[in-house]
C-alpha atoms as a PDB file:
ATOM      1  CA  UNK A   1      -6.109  -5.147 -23.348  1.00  0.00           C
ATOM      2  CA  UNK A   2      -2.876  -3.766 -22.840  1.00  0.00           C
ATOM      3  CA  UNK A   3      -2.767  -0.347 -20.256  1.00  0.00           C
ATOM      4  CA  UNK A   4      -1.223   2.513 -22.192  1.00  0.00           C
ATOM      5  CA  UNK A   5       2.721   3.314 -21.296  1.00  0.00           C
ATOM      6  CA  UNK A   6       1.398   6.920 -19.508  1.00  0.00           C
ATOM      7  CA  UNK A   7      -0.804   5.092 -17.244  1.00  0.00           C
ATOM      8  CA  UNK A   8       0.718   2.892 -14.068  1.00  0.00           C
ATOM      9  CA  UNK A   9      -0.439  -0.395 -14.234  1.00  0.00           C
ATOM     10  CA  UNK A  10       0.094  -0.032  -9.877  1.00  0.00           C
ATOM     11  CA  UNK A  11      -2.576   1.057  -7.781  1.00  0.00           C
ATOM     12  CA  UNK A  12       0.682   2.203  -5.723  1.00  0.00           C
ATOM     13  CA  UNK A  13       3.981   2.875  -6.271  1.00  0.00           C
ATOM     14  CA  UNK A  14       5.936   3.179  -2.802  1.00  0.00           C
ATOM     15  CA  UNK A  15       9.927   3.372  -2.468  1.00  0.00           C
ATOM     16  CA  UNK A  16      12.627   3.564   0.547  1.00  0.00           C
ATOM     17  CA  UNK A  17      14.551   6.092   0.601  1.00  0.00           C
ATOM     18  CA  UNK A  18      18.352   5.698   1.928  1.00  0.00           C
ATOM     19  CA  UNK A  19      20.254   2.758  -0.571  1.00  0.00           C
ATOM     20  CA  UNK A  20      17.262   2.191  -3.023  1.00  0.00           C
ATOM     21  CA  UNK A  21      16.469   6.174  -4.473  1.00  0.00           C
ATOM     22  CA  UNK A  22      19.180   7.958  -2.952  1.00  0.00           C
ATOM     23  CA  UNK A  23      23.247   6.468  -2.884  1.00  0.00           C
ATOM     24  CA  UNK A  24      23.473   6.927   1.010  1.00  0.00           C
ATOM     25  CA  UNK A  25      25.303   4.162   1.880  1.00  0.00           C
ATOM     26  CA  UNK A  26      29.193   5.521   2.024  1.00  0.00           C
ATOM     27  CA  UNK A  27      27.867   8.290   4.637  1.00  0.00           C
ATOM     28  CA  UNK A  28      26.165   5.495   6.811  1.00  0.00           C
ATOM     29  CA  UNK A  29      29.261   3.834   6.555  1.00  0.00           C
ATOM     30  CA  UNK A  30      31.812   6.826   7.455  1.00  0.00           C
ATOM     31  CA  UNK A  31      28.744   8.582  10.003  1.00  0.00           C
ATOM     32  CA  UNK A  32      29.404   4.969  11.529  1.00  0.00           C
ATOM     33  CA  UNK A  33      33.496   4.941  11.552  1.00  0.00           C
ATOM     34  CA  UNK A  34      33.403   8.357  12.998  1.00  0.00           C
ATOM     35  CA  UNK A  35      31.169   7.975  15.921  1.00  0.00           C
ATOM     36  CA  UNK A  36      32.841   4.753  16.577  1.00  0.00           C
ATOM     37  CA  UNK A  37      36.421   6.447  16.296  1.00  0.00           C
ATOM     38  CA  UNK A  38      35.270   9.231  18.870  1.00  0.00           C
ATOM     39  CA  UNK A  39      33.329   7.208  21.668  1.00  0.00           C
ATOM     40  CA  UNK A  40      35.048   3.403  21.425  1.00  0.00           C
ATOM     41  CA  UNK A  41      38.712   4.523  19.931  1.00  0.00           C
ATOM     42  CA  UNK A  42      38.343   2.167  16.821  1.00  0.00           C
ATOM     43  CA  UNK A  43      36.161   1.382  13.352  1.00  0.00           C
ATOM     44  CA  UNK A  44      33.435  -1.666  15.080  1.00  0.00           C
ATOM     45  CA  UNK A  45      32.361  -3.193  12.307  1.00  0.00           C
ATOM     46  CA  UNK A  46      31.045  -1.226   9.149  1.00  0.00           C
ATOM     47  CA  UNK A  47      29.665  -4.162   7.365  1.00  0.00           C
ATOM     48  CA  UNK A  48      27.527  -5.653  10.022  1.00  0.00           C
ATOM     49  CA  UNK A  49      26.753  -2.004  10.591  1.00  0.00           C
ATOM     50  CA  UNK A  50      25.561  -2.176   6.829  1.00  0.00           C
ATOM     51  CA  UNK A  51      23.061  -5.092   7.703  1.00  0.00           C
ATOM     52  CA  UNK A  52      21.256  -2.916   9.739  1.00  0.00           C
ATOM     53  CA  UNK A  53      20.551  -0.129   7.190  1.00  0.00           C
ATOM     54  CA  UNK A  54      16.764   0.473   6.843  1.00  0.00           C
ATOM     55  CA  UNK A  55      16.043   0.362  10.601  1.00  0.00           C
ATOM     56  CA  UNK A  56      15.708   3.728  12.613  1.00  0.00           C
ATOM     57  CA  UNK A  57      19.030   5.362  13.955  1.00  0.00           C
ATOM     58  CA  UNK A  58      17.843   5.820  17.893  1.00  0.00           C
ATOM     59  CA  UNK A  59      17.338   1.694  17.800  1.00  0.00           C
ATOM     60  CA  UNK A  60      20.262   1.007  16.192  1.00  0.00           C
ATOM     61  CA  UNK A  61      22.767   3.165  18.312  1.00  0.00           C
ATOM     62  CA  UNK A  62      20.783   1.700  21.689  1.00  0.00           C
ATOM     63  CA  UNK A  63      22.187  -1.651  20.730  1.00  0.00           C
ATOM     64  CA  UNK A  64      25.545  -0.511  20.471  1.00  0.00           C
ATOM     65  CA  UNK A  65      25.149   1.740  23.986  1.00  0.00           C
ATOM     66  CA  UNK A  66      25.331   0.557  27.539  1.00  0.00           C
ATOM     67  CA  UNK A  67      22.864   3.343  28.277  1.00  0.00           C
ATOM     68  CA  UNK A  68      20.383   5.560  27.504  1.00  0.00           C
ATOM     69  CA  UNK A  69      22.527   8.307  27.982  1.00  0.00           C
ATOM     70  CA  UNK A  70      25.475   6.977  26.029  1.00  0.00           C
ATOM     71  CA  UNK A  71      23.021   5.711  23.047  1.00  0.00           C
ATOM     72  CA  UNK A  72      22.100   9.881  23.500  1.00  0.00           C
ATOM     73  CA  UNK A  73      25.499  10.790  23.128  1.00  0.00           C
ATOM     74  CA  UNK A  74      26.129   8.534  19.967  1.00  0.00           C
ATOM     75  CA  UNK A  75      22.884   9.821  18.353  1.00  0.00           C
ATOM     76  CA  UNK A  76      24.656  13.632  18.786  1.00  0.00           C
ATOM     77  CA  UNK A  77      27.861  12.652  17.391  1.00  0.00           C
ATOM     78  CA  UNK A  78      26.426  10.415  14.461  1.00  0.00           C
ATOM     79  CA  UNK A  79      24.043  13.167  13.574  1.00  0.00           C
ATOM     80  CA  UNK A  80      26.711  15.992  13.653  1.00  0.00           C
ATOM     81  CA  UNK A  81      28.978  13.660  10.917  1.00  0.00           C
ATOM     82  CA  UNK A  82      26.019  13.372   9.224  1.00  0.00           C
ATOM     83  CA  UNK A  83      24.748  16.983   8.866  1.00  0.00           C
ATOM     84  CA  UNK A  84      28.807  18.028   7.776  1.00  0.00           C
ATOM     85  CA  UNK A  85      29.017  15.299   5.045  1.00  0.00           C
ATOM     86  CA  UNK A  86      25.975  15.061   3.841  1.00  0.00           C
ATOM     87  CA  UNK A  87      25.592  17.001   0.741  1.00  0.00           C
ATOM     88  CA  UNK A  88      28.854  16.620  -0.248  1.00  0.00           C
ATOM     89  CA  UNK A  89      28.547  12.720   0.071  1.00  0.00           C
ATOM     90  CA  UNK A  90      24.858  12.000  -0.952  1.00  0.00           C
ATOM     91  CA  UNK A  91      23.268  11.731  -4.491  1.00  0.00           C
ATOM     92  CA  UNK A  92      20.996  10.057  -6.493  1.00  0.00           C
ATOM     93  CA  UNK A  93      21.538   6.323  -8.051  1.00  0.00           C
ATOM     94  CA  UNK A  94      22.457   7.077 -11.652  1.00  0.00           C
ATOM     95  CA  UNK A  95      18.707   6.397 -13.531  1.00  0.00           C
ATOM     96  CA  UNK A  96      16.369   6.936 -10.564  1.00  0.00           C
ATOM     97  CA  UNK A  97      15.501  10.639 -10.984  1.00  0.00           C
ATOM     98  CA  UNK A  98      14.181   9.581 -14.062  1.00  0.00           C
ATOM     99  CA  UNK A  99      12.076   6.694 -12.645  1.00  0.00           C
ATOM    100  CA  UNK A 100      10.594   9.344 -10.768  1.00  0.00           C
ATOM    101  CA  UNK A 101      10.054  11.580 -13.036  1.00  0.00           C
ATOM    102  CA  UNK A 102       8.088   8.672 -15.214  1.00  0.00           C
ATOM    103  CA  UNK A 103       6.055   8.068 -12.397  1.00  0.00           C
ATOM    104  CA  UNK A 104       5.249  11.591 -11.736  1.00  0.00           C
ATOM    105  CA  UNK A 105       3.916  12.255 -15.625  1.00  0.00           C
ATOM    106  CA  UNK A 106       1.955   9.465 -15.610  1.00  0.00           C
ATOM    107  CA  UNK A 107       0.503  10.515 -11.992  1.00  0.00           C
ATOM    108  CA  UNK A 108       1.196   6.923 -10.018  1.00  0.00           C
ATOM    109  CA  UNK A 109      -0.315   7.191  -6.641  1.00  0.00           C
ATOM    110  CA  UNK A 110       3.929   7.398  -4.690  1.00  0.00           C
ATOM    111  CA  UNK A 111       4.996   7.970  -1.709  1.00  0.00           C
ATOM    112  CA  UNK A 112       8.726   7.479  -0.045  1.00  0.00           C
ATOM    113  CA  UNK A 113       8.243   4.638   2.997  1.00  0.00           C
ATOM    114  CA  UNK A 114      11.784   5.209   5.263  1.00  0.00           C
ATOM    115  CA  UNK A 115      12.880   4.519   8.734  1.00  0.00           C
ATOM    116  CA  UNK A 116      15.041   7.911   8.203  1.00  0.00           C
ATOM    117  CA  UNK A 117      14.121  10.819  10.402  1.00  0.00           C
ATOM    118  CA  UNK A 118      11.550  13.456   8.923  1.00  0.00           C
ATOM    119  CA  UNK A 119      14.472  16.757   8.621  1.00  0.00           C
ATOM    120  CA  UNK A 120      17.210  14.516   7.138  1.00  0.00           C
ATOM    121  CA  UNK A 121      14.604  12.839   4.776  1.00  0.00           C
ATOM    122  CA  UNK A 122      13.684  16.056   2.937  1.00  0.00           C
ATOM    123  CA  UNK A 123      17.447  17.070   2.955  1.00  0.00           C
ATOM    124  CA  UNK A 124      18.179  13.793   1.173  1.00  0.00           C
ATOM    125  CA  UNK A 125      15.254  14.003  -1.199  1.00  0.00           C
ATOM    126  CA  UNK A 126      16.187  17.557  -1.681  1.00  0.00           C
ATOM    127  CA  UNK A 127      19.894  16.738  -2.957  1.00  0.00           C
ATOM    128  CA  UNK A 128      18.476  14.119  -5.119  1.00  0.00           C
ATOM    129  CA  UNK A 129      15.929  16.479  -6.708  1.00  0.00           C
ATOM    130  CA  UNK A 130      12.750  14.723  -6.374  1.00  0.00           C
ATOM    131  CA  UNK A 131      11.605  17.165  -3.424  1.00  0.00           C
ATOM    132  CA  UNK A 132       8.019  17.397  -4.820  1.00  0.00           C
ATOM    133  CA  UNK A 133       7.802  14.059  -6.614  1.00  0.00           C
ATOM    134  CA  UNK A 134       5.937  12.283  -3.742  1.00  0.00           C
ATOM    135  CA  UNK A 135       2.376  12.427  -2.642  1.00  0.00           C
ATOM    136  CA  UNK A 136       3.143  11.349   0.783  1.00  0.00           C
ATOM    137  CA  UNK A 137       6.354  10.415   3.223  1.00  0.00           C
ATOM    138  CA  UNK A 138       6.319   8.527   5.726  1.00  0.00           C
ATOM    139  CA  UNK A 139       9.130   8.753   8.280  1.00  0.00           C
ATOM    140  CA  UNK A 140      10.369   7.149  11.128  1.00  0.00           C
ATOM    141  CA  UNK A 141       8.888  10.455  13.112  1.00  0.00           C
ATOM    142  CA  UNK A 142       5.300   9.373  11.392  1.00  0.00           C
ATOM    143  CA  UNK A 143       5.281   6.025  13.083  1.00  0.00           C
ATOM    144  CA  UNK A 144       4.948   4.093  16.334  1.00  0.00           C
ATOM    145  CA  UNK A 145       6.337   0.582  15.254  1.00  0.00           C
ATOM    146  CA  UNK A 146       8.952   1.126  11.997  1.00  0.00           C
ATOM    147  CA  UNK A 147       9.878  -1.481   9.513  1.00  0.00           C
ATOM    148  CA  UNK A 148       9.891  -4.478   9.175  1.00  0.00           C
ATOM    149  CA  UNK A 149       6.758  -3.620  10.982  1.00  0.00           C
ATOM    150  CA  UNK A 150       3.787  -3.136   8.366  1.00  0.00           C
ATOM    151  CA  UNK A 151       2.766  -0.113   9.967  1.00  0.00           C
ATOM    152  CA  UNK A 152       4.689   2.832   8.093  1.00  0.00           C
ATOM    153  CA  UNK A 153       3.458   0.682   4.516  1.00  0.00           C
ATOM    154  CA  UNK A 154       0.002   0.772   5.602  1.00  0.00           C
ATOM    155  CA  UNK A 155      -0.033   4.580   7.084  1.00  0.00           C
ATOM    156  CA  UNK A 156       1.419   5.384   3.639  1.00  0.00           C
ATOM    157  CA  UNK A 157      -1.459   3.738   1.968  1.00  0.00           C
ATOM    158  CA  UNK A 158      -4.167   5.236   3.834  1.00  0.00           C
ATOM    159  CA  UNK A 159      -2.398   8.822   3.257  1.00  0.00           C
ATOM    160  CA  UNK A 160      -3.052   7.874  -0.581  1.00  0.00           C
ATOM    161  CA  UNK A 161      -6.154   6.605   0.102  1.00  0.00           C
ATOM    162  CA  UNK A 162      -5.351   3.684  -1.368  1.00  0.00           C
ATOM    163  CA  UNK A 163      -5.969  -0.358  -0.291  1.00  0.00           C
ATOM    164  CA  UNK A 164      -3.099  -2.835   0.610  1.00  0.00           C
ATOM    165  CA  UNK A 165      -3.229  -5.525  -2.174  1.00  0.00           C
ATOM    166  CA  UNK A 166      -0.984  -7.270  -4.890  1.00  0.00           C
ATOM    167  CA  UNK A 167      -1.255  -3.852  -7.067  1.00  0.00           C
ATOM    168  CA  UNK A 168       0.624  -1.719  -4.670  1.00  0.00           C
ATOM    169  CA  UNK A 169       4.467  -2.289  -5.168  1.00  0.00           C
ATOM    170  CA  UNK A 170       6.733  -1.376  -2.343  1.00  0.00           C
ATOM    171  CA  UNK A 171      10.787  -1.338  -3.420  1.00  0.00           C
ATOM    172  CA  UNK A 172      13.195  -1.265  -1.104  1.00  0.00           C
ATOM    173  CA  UNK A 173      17.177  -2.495  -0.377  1.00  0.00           C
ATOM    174  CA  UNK A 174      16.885  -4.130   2.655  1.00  0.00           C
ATOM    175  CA  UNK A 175      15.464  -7.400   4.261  1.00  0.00           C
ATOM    176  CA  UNK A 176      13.057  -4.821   6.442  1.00  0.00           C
ATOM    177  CA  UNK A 177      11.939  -3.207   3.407  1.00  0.00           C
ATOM    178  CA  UNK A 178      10.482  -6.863   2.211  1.00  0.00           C
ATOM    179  CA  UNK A 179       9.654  -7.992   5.679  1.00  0.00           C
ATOM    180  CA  UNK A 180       7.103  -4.725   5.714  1.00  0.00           C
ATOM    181  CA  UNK A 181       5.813  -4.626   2.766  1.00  0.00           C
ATOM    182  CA  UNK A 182       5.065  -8.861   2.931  1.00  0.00           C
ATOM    183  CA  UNK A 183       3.398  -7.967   5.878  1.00  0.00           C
ATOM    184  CA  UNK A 184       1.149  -5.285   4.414  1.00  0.00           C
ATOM    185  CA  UNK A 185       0.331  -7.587   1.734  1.00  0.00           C
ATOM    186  CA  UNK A 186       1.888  -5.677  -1.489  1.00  0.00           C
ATOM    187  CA  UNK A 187       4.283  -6.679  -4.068  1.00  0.00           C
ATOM    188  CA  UNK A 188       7.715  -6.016  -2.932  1.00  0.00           C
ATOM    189  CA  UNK A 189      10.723  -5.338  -5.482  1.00  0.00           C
ATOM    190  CA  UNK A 190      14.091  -6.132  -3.450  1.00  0.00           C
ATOM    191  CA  UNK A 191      16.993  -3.852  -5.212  1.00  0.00           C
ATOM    192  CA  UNK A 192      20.604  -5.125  -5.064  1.00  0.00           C
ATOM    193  CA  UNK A 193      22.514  -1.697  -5.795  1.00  0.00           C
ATOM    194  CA  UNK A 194      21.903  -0.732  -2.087  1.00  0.00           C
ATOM    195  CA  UNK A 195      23.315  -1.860   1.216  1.00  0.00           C
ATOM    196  CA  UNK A 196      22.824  -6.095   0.474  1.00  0.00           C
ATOM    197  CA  UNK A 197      24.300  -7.622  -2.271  1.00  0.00           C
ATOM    198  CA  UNK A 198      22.099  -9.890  -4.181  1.00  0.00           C
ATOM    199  CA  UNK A 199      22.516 -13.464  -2.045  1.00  0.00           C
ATOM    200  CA  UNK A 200      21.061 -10.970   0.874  1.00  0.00           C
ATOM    201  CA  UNK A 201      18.643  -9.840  -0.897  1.00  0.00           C
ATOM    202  CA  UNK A 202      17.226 -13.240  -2.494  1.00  0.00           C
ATOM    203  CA  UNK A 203      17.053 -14.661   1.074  1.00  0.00           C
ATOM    204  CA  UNK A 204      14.978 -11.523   1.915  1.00  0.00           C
ATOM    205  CA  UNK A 205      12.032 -13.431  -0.345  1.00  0.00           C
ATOM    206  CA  UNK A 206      11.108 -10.361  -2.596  1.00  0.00           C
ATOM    207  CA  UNK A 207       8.608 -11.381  -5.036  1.00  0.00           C
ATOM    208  CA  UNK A 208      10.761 -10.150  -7.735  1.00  0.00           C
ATOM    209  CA  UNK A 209      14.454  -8.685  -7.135  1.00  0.00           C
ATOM    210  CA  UNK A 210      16.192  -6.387  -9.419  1.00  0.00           C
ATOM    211  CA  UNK A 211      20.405  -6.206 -10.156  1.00  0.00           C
ATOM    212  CA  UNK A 212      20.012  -2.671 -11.987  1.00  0.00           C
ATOM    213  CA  UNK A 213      18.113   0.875 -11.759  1.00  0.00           C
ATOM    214  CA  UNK A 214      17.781   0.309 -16.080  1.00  0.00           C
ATOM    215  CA  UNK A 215      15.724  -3.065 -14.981  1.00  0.00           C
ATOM    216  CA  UNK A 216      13.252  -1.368 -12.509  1.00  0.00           C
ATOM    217  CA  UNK A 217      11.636   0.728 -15.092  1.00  0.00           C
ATOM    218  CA  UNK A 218       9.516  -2.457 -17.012  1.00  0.00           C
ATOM    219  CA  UNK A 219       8.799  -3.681 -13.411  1.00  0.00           C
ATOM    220  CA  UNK A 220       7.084  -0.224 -12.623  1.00  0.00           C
ATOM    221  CA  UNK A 221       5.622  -0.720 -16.145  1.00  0.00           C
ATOM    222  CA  UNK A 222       3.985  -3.877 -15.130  1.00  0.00           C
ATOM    223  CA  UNK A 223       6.179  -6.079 -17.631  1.00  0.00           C
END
């Protein structure tokens, strides 16, 4: 028997955040240029900065530092870019709100899975407008070990009160997105409108992979 279109044929429905929901990738990418410009006098190198999208900022910037203090003093500096350009720079991919907004009516178990911090999170699901359209958030401040590790996928699940399986869906942009939710054990949707193109993203291993936000919506529908 066929579910009815208002009810999710998920147990789960979990997203990222930054490249997959909300179009964050040109302020990575200038944040980036600007803190690079300031503490190293040149650019370093945005697209292998891009790779590294969906991993938390502090571990990022301590590869890049010779210190703990210096990594300190890039975090500043990135973060300060950030908080200037980010409302002016950040929106929503063209046909996600209204993903959302189908998974809200038809009351999907959701919740947002992202290595970003907990403050700039809500400011970036606030310009996108889906503020109140997740049950729970995990952030990188909720978690000890951040993707790829399973652990913010499975703290996500127990916050819904839900079990890892095959009928929880995790979608994400990013190899650590996959990596995560492969090893929680739940169907993972890569997304290639984000920061990896699509050869990155099929060598990621989703279990299915998506080229556009119009395609996601028969996915979430269980088609």
């Amino acid at each position: 028997m066929t579910r009815p279109p208002s009810v999710s044929p998920w147990d789960a429905v979990l997203f990222d955040l930054d490249g997959t929901i909300a179009d964050t990738i040109p302020l990575i990418l200038a944040c980036y240029r600007e803190m690079m410009l300031q503490h190293f006098g040149h650019e370093g190198d945005p697209e292998a900065w891009r790779t590294t999208v969906g991993r938390p900022l502090p571990l990022m910037l301590r590869e890049l530092a010779s210190s703990d203090d210096e990594a300190l003093d890039l975090r500043h500096t990135y973060k300060r870019v950030q908080a200037r350009m980010h409302d002016d720079m950040v929106r929503a991919f063209d046909g996600i709100p209204e993903i959302v907004g189908r998974e809200v009516a038809r009351a999907s178990r959701r919740a947002i899975v992202t290595s970003k911090g907990a403050p700039m999170t809500a400011r970036t699901m606030a310009v996108c407008g889906i503020s109140d359209a997740f049950d729970v958030v995990v952030t990188a401040d909720h978690v000890e070990r951040p993707k790829p590790d399973p652990e913010p996928v499975h703290i996500a699940l127990d916050r819904l009160g839900v079990p890892a399986s095959e009928r929880v869906v995790f979608v994400g942009d990013s190899a650590h997105d996959m990596e995560a939710g492969r090893a929680a054990g739940v169907t993972t949707v890569g997304v290639t409108w984000g920061a990896l193109g699509r050869s990155a993203m099929e060598s990621a291993n989703p279990t299915l992979l998506v080229d556009r936000v119009g395609d996601l919506a028969p996915v979430l529908d269980g088609a």
